[in-house]
Structures are given as C-alpha cells and as structure tokens.
N, C-alpha and C. Protein backbone atom coordinates (compact mmCIF):
# COMPACT_ATOMS: atom_id res chain seq x y z
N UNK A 1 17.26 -43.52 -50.03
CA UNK A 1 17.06 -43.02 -48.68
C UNK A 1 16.94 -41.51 -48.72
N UNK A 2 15.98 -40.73 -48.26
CA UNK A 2 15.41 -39.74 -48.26
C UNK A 2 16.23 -38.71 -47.36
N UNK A 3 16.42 -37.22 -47.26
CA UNK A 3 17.19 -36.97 -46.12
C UNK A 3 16.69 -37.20 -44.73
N UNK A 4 15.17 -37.08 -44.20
CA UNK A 4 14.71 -37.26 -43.12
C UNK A 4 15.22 -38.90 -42.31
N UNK A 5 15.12 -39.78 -43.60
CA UNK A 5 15.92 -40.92 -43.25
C UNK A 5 17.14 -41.18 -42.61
N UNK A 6 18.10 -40.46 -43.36
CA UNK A 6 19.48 -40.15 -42.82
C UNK A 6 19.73 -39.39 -41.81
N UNK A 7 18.96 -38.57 -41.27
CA UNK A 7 19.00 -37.76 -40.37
C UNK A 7 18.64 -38.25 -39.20
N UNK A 8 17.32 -39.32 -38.85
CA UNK A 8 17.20 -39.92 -37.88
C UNK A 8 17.75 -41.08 -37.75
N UNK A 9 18.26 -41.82 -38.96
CA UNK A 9 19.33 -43.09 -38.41
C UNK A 9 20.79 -42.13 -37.80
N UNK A 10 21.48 -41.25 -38.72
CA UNK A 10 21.89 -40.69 -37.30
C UNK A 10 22.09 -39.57 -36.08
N UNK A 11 20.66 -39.14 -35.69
CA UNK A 11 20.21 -39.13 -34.27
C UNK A 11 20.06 -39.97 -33.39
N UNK A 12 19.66 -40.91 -33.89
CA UNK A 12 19.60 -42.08 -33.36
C UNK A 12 20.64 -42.97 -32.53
N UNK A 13 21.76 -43.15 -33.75
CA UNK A 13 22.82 -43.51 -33.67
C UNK A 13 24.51 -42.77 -32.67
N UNK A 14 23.82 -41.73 -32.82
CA UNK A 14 25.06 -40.67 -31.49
C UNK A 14 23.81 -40.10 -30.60
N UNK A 15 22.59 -40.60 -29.94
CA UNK A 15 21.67 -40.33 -28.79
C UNK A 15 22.68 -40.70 -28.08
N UNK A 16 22.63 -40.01 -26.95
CA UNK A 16 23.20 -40.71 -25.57
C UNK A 16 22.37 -40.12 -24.11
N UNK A 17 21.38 -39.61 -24.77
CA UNK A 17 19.96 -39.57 -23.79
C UNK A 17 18.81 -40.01 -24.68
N UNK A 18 17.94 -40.85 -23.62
CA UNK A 18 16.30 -40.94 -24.38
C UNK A 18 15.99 -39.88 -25.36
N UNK A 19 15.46 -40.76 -26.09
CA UNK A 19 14.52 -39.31 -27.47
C UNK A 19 12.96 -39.46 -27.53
N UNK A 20 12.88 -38.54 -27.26
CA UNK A 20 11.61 -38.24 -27.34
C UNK A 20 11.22 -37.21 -28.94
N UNK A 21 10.17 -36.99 -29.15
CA UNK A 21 9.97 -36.16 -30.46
C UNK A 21 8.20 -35.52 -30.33
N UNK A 22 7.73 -34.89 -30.86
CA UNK A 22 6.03 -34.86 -31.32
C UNK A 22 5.99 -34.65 -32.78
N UNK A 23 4.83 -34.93 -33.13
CA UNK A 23 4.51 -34.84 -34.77
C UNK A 23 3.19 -35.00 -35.05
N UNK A 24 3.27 -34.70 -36.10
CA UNK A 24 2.06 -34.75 -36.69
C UNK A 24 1.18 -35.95 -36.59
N UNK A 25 -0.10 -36.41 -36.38
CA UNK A 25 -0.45 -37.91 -36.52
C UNK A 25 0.07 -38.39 -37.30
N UNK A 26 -0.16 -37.73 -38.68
CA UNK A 26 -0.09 -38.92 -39.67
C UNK A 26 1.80 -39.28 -40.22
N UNK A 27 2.98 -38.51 -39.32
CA UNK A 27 3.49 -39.11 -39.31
C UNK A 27 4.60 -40.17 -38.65
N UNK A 28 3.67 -41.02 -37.63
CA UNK A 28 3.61 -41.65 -36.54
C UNK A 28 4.30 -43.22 -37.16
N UNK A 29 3.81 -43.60 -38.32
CA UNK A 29 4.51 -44.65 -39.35
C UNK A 29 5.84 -44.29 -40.00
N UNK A 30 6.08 -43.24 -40.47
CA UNK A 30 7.28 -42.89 -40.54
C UNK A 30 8.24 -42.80 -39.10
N UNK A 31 7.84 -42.49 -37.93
CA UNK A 31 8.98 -42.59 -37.16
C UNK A 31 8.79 -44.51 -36.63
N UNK A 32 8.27 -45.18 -36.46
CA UNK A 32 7.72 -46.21 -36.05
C UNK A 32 9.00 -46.45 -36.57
N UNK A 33 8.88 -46.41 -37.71
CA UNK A 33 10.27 -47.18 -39.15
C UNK A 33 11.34 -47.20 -38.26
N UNK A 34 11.65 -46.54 -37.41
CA UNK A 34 13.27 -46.32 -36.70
C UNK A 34 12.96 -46.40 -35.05
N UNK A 35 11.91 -47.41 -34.88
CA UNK A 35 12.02 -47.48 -33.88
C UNK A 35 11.13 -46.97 -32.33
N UNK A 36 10.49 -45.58 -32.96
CA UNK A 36 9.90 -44.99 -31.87
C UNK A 36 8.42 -45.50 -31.86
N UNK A 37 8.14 -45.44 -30.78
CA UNK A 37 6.75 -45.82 -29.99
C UNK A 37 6.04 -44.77 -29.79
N UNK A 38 4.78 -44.53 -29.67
CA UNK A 38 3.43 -43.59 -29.26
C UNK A 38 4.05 -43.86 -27.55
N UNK A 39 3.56 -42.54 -27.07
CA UNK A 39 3.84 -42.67 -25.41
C UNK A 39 2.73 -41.71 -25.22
N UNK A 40 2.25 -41.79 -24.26
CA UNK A 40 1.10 -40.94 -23.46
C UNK A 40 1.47 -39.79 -22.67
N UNK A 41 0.99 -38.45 -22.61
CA UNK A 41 1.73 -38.01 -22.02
C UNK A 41 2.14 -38.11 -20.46
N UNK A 42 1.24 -38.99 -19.76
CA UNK A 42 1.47 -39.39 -18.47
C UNK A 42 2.57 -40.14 -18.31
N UNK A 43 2.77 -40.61 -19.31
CA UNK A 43 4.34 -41.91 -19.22
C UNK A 43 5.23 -40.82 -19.30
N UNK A 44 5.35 -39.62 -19.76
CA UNK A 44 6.22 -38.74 -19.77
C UNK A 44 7.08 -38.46 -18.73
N UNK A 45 8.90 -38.24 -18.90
CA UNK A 45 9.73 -38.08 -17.63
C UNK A 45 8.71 -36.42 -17.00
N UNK A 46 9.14 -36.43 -16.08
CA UNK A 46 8.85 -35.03 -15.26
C UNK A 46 9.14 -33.72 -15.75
N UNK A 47 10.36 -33.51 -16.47
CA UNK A 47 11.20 -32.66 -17.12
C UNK A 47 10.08 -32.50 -18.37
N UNK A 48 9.54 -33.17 -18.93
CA UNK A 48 9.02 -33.33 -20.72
C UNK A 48 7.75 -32.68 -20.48
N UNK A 49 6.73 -33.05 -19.28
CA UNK A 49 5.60 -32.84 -19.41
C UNK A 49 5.30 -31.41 -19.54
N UNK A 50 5.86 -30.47 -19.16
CA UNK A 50 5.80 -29.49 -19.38
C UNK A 50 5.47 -28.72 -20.72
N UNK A 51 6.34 -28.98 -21.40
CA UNK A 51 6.75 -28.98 -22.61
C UNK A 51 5.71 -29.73 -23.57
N UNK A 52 5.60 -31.20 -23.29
CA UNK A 52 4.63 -31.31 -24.38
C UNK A 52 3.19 -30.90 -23.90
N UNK A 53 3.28 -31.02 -22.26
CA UNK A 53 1.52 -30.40 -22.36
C UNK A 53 1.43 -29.23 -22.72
N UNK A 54 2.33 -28.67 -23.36
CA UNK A 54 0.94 -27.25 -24.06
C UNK A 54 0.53 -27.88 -25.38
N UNK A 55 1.30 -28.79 -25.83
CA UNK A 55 1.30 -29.34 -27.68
C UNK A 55 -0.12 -30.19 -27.13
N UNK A 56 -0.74 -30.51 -25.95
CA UNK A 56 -1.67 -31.50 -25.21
C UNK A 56 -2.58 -30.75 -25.49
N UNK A 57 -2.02 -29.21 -24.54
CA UNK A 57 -3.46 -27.97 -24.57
C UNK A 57 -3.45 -28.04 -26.23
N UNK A 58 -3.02 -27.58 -27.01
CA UNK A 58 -3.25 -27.14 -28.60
C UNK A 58 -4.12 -28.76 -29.33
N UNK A 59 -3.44 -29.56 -29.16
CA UNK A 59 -4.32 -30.60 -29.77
C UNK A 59 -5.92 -30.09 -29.48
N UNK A 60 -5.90 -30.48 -27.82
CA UNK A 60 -7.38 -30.14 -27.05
C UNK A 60 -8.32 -29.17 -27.73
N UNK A 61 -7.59 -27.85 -27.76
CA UNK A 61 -8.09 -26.64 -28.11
C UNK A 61 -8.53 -26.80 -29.80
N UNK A 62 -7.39 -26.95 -30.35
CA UNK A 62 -7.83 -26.68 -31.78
C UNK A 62 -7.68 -27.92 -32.64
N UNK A 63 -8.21 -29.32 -31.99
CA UNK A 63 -7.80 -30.61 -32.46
C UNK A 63 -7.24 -30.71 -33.60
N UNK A 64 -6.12 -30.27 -33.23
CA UNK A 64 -4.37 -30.87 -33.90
C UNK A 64 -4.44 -32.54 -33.32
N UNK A 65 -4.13 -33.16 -34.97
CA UNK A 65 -3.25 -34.58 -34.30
C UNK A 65 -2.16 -34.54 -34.01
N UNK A 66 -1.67 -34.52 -33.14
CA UNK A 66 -0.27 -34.78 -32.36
C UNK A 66 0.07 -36.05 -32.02
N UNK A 67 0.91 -36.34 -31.95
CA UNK A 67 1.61 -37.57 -31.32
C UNK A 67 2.88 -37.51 -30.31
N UNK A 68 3.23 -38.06 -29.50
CA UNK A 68 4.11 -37.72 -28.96
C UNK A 68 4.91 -39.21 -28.68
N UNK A 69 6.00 -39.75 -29.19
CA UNK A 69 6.52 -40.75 -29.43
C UNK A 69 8.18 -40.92 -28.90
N UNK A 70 8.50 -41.97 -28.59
CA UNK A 70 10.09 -42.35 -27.53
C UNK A 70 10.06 -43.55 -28.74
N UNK A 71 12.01 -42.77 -28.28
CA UNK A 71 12.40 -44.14 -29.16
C UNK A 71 12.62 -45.46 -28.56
N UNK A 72 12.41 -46.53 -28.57
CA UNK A 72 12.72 -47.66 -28.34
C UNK A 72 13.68 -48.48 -28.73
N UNK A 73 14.66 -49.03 -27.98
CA UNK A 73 15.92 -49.77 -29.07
C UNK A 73 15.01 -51.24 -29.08
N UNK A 74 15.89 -51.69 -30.18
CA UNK A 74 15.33 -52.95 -30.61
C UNK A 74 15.26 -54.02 -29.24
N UNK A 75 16.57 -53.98 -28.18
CA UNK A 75 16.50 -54.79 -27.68
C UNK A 75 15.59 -54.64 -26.06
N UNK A 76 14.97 -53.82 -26.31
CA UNK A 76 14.20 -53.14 -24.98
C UNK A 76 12.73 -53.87 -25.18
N UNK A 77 12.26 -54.47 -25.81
CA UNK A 77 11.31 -55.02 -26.18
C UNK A 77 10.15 -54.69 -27.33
C-alpha cells in the first residue's frame, strides 16, 4: 500500500463532512478505488461552486483535464 493509499483510506475514514476533491483526469481510477464518483459541476453544493469553477474556467481556457469527484459510501448506492 502506497502512501497516497493510506492517506485517503484515512480521510476517508475520520470525514465527518462530504468530500469532495479535483484532479487530474487521468487520476479519476485511482480515486474511484476508494469510492469517489465524477460529479458535474452543477451537482455541486452552493458553497463548492465557486471554488471549483475557476478549476472549470482553467480547464476551458487552457484544456486542463480536470475532474471533480465526491466520495460515495458504499452504502449510498
């Protein structure tokens, strides 16, 4: 187990608010592994959009892959 591994099993594990994250496209399979989902930024709480729409403007502008991904618990569907 890698440190990035250990580090998000526990973030994960003492969250006690939604997580949200952005990253790089390509590493969208690595967070998948623990759970998180692709989200749009329209699904975004009110508070977030801010924040990730400039990472929205920069993709736009200088097509960066970005991703912007929520974690999902297992039992949420």
């Amino acid at each position: 187990q890698g440190l990035g591994s250990y580090l998000m099993e526990n973030l994960i594990k003492e969250a006690t608010q939604p997580l949200y994250l952005e990253c790089m496209g390509w590493l969208t399979a690595f967070y998948n592994r623990f759970g998180f989902v692709s989200v749009s930024w329209q699904d975004l709480p009110k508070s977030l959009k801010f924040k990730f729409g400039l990472s929205k403007l920069a993709t736009t502008l200088f097509r960066i892959p970005l991703s912007i991904m929520t974690y999902q618990r297992k039992d949420e569907g």
